[in-house]
N, C-alpha and C. Protein backbone atom coordinates (compact mmCIF):
# COMPACT_ATOMS: atom_id res chain seq x y z
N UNK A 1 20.00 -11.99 7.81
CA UNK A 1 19.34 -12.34 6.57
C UNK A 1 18.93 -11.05 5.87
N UNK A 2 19.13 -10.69 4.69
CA UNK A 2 18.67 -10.09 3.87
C UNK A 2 17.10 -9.76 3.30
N UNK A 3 16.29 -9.10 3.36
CA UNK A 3 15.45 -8.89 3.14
C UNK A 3 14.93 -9.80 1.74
N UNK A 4 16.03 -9.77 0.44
CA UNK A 4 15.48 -10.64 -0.69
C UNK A 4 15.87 -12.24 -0.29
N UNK A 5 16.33 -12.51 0.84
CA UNK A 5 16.88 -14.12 0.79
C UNK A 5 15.54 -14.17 1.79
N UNK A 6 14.84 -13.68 1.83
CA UNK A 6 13.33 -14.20 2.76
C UNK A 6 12.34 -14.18 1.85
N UNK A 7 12.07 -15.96 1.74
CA UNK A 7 11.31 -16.06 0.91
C UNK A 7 9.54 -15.07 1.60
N UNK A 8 9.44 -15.13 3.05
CA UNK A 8 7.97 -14.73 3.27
C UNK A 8 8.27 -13.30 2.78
N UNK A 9 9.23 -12.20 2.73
CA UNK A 9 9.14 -11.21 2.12
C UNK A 9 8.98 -11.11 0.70
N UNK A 10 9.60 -11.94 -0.27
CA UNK A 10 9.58 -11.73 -1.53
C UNK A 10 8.29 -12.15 -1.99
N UNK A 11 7.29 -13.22 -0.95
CA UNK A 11 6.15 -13.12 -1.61
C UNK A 11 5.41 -11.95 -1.31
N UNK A 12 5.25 -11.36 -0.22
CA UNK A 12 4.31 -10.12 0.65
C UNK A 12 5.20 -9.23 -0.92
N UNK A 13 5.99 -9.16 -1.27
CA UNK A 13 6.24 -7.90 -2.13
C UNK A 13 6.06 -8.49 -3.37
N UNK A 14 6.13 -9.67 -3.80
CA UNK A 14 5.09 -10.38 -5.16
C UNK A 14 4.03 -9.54 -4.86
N UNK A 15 3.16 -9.64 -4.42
CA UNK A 15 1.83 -9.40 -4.05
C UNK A 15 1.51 -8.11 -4.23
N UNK A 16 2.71 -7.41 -3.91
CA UNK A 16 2.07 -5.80 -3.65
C UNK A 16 2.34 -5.42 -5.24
N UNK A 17 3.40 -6.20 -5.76
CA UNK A 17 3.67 -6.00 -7.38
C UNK A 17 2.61 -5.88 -8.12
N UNK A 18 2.11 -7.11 -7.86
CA UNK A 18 0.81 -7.85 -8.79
C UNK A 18 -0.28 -6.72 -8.25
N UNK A 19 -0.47 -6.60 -7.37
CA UNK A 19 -1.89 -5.73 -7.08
C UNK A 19 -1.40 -4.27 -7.65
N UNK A 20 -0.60 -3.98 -7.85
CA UNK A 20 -0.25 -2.63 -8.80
C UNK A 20 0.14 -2.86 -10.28
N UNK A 21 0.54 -4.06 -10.98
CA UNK A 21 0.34 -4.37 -12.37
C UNK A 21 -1.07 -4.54 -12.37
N UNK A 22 -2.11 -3.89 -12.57
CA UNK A 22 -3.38 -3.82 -12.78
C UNK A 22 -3.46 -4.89 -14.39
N UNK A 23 -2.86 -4.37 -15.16
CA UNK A 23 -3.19 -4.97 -16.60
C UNK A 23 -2.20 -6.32 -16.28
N UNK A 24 -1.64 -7.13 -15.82
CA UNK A 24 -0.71 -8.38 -15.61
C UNK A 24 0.38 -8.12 -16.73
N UNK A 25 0.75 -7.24 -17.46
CA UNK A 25 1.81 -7.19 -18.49
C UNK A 25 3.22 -7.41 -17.77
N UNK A 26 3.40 -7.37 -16.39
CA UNK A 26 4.43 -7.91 -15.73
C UNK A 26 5.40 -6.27 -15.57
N UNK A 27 4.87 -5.34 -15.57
CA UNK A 27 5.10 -4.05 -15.66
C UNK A 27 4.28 -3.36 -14.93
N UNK A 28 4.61 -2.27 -14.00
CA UNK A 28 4.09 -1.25 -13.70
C UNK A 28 4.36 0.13 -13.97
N UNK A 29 3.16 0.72 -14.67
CA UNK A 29 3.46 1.90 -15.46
C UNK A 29 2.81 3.17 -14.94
N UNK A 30 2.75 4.13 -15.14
CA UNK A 30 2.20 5.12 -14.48
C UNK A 30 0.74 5.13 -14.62
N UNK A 31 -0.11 4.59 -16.15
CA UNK A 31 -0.98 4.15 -16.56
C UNK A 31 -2.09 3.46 -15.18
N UNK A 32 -0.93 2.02 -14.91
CA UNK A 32 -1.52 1.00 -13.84
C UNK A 32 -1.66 2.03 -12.32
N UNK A 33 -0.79 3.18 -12.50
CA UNK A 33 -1.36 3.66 -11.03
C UNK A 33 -2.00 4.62 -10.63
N UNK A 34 -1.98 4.93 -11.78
CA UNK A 34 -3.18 6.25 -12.03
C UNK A 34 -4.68 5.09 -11.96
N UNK A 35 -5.06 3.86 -12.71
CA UNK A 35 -5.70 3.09 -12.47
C UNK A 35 -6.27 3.05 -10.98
N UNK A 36 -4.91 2.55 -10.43
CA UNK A 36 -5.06 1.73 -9.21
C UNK A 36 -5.74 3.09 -8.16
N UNK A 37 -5.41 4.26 -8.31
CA UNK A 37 -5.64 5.47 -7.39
C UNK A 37 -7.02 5.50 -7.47
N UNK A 38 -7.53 4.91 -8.88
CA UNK A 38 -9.11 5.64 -9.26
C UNK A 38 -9.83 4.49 -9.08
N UNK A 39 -9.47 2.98 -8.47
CA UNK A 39 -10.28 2.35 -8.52
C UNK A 39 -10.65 2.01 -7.46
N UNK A 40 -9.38 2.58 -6.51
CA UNK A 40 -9.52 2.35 -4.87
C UNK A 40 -10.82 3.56 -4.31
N UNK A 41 -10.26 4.62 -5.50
CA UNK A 41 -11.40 5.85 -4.99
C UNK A 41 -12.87 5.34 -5.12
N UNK A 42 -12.90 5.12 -6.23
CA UNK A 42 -14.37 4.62 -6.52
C UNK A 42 -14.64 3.87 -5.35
N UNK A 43 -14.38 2.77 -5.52
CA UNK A 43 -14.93 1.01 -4.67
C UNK A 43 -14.87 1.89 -3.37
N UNK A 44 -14.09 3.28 -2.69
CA UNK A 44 -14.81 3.94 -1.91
C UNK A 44 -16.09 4.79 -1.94
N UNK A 45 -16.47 4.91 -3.28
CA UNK A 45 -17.44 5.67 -3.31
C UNK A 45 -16.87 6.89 -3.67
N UNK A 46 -15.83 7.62 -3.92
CA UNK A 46 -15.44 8.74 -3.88
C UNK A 46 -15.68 9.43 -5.55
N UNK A 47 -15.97 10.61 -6.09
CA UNK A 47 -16.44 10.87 -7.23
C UNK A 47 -14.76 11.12 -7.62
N UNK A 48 -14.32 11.13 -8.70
CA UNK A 48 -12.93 11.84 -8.98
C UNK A 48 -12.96 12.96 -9.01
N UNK A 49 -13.97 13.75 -9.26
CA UNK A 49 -14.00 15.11 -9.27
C UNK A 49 -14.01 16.33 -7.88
N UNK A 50 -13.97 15.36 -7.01
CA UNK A 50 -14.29 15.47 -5.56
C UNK A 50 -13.09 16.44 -4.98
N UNK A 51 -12.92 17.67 -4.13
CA UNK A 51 -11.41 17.81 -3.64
C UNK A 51 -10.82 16.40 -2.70
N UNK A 52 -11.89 15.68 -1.95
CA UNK A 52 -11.12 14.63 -1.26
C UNK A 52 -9.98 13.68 -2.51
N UNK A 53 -10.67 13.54 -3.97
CA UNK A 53 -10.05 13.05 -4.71
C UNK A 53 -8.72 13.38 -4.64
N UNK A 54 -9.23 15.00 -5.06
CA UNK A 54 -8.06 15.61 -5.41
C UNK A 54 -6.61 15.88 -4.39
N UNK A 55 -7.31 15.73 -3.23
CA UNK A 55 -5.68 16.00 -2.32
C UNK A 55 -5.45 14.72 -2.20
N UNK A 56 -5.98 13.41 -2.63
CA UNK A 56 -5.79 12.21 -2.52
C UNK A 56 -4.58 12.11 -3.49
N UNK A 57 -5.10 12.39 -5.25
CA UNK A 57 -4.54 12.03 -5.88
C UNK A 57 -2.94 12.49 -6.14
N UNK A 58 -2.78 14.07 -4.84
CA UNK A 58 -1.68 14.92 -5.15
C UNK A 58 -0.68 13.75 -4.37
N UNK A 59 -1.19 13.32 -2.92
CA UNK A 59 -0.37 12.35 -2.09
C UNK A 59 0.15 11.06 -2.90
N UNK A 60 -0.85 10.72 -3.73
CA UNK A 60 -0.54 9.80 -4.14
C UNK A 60 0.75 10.11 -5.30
N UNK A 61 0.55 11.05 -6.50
CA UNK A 61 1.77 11.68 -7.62
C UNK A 61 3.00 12.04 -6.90
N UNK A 62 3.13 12.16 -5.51
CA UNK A 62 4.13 12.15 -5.09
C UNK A 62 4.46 11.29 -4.80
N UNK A 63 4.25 10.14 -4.34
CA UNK A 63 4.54 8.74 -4.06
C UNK A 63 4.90 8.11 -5.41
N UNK A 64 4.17 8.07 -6.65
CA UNK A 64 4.11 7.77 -7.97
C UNK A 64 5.69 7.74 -8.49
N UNK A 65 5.56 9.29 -8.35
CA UNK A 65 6.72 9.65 -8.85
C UNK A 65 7.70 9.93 -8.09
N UNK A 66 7.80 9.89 -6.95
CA UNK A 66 9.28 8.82 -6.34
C UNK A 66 9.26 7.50 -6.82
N UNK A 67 8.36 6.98 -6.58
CA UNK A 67 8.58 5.26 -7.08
C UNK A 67 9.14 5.02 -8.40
N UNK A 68 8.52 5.91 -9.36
CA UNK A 68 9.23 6.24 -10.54
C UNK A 68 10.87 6.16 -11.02
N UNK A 69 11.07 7.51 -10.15
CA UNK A 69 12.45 7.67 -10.11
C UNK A 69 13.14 7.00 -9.54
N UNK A 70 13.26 6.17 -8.81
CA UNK A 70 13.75 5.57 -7.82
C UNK A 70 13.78 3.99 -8.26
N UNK A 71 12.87 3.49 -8.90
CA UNK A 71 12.31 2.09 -9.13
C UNK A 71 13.01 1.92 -10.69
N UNK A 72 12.34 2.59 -11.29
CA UNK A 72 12.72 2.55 -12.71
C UNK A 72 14.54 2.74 -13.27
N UNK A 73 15.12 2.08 -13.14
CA UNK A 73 16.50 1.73 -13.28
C UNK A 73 17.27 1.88 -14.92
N UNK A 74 16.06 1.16 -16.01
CA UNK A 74 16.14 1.28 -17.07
C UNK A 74 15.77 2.41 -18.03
N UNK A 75 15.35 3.25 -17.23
CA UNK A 75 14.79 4.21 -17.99
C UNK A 75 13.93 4.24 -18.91
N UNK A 76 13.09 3.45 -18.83
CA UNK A 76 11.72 3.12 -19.73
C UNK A 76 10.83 3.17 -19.55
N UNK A 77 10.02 3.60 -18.23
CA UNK A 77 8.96 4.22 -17.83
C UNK A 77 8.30 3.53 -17.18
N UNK A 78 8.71 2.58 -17.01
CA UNK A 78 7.85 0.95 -16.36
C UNK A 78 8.89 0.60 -15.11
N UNK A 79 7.84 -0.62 -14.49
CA UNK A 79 9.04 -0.80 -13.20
C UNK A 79 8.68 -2.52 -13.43
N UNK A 80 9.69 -2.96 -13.96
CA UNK A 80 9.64 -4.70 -13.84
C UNK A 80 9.61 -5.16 -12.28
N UNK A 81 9.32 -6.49 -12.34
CA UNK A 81 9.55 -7.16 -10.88
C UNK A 81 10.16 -7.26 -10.54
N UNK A 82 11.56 -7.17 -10.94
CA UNK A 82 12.72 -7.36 -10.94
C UNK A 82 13.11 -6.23 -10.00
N UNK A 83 12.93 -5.12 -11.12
CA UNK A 83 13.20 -3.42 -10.14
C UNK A 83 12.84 -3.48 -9.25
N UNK A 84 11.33 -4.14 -8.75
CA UNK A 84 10.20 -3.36 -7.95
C UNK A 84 11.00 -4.02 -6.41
N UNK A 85 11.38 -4.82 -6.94
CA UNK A 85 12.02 -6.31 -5.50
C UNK A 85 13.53 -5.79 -5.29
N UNK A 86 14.43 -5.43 -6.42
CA UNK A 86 15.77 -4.77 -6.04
C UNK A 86 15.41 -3.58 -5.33
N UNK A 87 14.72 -2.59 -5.51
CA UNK A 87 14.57 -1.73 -4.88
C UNK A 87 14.19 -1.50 -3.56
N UNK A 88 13.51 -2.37 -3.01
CA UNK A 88 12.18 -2.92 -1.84
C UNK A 88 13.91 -3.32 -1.20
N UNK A 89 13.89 -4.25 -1.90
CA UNK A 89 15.02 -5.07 -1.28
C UNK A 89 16.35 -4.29 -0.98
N UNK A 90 16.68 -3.56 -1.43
CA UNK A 90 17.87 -2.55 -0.83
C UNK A 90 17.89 -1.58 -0.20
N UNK A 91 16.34 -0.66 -0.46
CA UNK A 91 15.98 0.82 0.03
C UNK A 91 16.79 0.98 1.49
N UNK A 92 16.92 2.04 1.99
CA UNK A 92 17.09 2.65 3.28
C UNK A 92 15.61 2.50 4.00
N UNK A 93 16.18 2.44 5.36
CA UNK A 93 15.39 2.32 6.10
C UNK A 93 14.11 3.63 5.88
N UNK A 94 15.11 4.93 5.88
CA UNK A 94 14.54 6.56 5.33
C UNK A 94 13.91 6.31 4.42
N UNK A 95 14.48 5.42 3.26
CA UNK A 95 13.53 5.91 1.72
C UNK A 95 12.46 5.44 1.99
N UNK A 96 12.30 3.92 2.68
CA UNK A 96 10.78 3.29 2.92
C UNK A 96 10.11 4.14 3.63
N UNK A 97 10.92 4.54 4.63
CA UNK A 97 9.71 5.77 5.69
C UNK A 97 9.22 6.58 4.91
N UNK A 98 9.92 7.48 4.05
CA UNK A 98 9.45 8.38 2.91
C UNK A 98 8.32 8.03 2.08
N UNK A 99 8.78 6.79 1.79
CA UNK A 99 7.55 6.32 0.66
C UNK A 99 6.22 5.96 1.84
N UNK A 100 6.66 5.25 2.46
CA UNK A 100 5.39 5.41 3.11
C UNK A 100 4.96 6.18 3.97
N UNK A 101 5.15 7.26 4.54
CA UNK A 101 4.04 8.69 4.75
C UNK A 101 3.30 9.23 3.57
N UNK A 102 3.74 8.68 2.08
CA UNK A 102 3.06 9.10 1.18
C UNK A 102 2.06 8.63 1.36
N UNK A 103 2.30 7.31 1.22
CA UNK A 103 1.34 5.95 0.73
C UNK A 103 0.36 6.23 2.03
N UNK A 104 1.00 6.33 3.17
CA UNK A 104 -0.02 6.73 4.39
C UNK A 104 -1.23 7.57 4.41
N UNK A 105 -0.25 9.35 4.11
CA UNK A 105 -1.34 9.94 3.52
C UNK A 105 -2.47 9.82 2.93
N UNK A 106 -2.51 9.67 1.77
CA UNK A 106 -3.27 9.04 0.36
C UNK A 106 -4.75 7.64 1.41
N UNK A 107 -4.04 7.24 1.87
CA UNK A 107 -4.93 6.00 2.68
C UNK A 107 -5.72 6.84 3.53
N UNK A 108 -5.16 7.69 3.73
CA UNK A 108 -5.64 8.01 5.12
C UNK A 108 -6.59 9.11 4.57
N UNK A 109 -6.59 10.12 3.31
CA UNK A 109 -7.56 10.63 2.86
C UNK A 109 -8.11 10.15 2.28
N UNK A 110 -8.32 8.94 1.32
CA UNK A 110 -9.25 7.77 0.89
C UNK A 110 -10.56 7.85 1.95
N UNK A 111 -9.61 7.08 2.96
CA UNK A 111 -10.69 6.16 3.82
C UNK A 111 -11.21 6.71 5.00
N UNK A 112 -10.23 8.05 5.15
CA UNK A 112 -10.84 8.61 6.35
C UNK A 112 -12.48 9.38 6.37
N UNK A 113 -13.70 8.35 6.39
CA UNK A 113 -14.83 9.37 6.10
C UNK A 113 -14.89 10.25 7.01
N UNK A 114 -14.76 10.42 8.52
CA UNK A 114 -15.50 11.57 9.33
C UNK A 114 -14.47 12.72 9.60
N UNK A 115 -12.76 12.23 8.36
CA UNK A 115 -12.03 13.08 8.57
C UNK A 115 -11.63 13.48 9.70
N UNK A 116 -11.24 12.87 10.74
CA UNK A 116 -10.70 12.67 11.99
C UNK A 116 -9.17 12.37 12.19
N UNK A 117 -8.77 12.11 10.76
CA UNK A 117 -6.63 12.00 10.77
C UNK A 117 -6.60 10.65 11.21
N UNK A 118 -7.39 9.83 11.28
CA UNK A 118 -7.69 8.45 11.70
C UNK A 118 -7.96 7.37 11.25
N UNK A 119 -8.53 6.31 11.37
CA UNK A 119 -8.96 5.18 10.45
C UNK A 119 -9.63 4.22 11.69
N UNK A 120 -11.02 4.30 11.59
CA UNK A 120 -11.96 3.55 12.59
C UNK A 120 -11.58 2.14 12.61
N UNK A 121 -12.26 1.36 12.72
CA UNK A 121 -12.08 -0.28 12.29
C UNK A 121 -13.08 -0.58 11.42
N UNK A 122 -14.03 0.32 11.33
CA UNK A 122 -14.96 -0.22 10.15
C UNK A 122 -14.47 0.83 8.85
N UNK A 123 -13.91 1.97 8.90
CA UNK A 123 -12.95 2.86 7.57
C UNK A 123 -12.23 2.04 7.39
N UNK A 124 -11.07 1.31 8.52
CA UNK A 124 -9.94 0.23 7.44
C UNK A 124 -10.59 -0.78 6.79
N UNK A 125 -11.74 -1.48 7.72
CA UNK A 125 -12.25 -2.68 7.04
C UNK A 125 -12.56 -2.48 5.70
N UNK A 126 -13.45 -1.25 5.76
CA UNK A 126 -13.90 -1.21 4.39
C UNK A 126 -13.18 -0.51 3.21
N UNK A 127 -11.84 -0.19 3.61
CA UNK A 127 -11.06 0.06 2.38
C UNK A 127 -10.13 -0.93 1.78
N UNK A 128 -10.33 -1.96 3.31
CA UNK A 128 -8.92 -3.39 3.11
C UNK A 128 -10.48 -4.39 2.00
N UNK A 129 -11.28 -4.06 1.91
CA UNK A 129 -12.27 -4.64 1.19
C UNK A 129 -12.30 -4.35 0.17
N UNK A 130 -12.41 -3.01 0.11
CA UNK A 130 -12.71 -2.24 -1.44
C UNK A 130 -11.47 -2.71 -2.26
N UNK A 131 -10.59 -2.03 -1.86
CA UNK A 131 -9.69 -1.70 -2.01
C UNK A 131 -8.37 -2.84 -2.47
N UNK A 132 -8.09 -4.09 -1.55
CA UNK A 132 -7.13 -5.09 -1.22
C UNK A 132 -8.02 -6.52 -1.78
N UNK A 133 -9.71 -6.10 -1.93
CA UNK A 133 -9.92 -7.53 -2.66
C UNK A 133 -9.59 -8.63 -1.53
N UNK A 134 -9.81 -8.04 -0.01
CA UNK A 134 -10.01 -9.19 0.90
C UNK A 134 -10.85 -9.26 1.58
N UNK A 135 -11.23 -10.20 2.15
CA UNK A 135 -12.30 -10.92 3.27
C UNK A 135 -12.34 -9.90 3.93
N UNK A 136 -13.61 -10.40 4.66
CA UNK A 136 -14.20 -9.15 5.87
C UNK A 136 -13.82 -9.84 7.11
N UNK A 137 -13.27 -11.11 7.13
CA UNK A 137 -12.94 -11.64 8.05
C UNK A 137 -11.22 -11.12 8.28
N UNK A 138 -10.31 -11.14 7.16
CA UNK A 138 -9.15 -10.76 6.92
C UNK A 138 -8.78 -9.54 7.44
N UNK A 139 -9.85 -8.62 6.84
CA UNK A 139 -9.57 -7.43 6.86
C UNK A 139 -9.37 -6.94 8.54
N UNK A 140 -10.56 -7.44 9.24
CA UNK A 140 -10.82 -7.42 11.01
C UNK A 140 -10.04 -7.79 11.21
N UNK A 141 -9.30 -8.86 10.98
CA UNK A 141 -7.86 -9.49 11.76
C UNK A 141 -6.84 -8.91 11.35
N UNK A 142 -6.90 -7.98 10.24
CA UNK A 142 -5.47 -7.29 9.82
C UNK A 142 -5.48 -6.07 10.70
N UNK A 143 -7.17 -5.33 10.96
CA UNK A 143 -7.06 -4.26 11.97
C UNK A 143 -6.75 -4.69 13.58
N UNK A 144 -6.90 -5.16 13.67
CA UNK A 144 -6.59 -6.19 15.27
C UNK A 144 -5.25 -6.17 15.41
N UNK A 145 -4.70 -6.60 14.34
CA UNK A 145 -3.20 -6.79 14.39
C UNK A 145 -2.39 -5.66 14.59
N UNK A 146 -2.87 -4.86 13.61
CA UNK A 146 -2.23 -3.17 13.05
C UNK A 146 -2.46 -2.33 14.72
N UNK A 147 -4.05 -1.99 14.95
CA UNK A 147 -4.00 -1.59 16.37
C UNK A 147 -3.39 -2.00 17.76
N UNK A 148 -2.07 -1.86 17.81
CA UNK A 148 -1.03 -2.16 18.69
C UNK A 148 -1.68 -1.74 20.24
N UNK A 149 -2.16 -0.95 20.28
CA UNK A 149 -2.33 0.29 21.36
C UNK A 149 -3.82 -0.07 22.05
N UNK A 150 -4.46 -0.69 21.31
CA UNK A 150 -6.01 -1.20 21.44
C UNK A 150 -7.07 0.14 21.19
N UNK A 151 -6.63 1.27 20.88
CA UNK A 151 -8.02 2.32 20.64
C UNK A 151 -8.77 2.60 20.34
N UNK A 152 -8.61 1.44 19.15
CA UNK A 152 -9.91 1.21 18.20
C UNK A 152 -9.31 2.61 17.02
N UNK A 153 -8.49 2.88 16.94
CA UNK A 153 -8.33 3.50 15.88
C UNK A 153 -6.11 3.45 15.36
N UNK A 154 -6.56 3.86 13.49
CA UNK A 154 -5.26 3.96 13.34
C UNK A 154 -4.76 5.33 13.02
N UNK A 155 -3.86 6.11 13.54
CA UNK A 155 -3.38 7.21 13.10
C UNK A 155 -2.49 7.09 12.01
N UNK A 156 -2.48 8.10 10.91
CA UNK A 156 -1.71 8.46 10.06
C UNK A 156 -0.10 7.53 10.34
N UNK A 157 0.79 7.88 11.41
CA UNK A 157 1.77 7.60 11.85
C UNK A 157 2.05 6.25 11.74
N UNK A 158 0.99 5.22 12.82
CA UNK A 158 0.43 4.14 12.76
C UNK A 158 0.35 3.51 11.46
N UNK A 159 -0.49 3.68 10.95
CA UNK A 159 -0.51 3.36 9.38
C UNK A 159 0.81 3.33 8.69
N UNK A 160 1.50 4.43 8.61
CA UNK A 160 3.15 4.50 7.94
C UNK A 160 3.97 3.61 8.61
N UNK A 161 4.01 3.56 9.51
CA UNK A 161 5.16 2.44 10.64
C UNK A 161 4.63 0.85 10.19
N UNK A 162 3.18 0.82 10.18
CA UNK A 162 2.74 -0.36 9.61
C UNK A 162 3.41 -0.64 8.08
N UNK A 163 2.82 0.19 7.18
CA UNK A 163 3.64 0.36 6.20
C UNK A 163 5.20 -0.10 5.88
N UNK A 164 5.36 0.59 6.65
CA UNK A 164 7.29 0.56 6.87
C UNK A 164 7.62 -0.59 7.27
N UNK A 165 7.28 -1.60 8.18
CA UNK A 165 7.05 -2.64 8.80
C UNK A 165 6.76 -4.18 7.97
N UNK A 166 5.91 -3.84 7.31
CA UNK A 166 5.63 -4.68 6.12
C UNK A 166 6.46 -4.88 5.18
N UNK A 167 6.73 -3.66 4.75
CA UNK A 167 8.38 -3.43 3.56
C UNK A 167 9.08 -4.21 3.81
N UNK A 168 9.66 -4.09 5.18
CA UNK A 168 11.37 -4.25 5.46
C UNK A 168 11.46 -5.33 6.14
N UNK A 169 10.31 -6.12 7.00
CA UNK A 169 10.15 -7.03 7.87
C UNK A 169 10.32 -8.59 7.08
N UNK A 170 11.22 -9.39 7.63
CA UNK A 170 11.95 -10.40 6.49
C UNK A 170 11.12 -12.06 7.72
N UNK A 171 10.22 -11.44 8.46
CA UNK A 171 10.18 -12.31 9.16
C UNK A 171 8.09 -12.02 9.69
N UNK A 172 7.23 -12.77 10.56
CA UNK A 172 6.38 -12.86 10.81
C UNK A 172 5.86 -11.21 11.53
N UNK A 173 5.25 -10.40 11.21
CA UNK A 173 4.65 -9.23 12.04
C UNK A 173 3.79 -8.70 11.64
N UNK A 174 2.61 -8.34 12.97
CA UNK A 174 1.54 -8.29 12.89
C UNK A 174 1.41 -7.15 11.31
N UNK A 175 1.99 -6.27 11.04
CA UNK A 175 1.91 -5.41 9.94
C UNK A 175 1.70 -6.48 8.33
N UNK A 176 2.31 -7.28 8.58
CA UNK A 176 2.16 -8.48 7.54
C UNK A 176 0.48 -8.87 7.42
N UNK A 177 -0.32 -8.41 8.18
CA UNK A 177 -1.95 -8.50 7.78
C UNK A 177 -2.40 -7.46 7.44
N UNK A 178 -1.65 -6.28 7.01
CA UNK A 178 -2.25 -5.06 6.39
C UNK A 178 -2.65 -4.74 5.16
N UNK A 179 -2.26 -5.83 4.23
CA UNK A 179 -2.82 -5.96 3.15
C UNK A 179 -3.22 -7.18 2.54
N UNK A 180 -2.54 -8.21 1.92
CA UNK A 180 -3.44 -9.24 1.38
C UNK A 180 -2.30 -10.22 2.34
N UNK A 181 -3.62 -11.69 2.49
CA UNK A 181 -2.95 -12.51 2.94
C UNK A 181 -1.51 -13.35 2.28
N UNK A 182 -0.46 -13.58 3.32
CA UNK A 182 0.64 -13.54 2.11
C UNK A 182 0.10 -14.72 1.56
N UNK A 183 0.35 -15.16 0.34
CA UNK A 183 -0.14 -16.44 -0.79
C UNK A 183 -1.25 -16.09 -1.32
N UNK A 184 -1.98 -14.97 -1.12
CA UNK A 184 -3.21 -14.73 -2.01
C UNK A 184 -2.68 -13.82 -3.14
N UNK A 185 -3.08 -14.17 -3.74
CA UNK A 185 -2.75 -13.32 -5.45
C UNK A 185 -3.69 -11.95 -5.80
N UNK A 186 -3.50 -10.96 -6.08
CA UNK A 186 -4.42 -9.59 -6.14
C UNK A 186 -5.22 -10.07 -7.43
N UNK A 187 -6.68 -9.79 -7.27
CA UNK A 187 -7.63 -10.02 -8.46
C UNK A 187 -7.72 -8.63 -9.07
């Protein structure tokens, strides 16, 4: 089976659409993710002016702008749903890994407060809160899931494989609770 002939994937990547069309124009623009970078920072508490911001926001412009280039097909600066799901839906196994050590990064300097290269269970909780607009109940069961190893923590690596996992996975896995429950809609 194909990654787009699964319907539980095409919604988990509805979802990740919609929670990055910040404005619902059915478009994602560089606008919506420059947004989305500064609102996750905040609802952490983080000042923008901060260097944590700032090596945040570099992880993130690199991720941006691969997604950019890569997503954007029409050359118009936006990435329809259309793109966002052909792309998801065809990538290499590599390009997803790529994109997500970005996306990893960026998370992982967000939320990492004691700066440990890590993510506690109360750092993910409270960024899958801030951040994903989910339950505190959700969020615990998405870290439960994600911590394979039981250590009570997620590494950088961890996080990306989760990542990666979620992308490409056309079927039920625990990485599928790392962000919103599938059928919930991003507010």
């Amino acid at each position: 089976m194909s990654r787009t002939d699964s319907q539980l994937w095409t919604e988990k990547l509805t979802n990740s659409f919609n929670s990055f069309d910040l404005d619902g124009d059915g478009y994602i623009t560089v606008g919506d993710l420059e947004a989305f970078e500064e609102r996750g920072a905040r609802a952490l508490g983080h000042d923008v002016n901060s260097p944590q911001y700032a090596r945040y926001t570099e992880e993130m412009r690199a991720w941006r702008d691969q997604l950019l280039s890569q997503f954007d097909k029409n050359s118009d600066d936006r990435i329809d749903r259309e793109e966002f799901l052909s792309f998801w839906g065809n990538a290499s196994t590599n390009q997803v890994a790529d994109l997500a050590q970005h996306s990893a990064a960026a998370l992982t300097i967000l939320a990492d407060d004691d700066q440990d290269n890590q993510l506690s269970r109360d750092e993910y909780v409270r960024w899958a809160t801030a951040s994903n607009n989910v339950s505190q109940e959700h969020a615990e069961a998405g870290f439960a899931a994600l911590d394979t190893n039981g250590n009570g923590y997620l590494t950088r690596d961890e996080i990306a494989r989760s990542m990666l996992e979620y992308t490409t996975a056309v079927d039920e896995t625990p990485a599928n609770e790392m962000f919103q429950p599938v059928g919930q809609a991003a507010d």
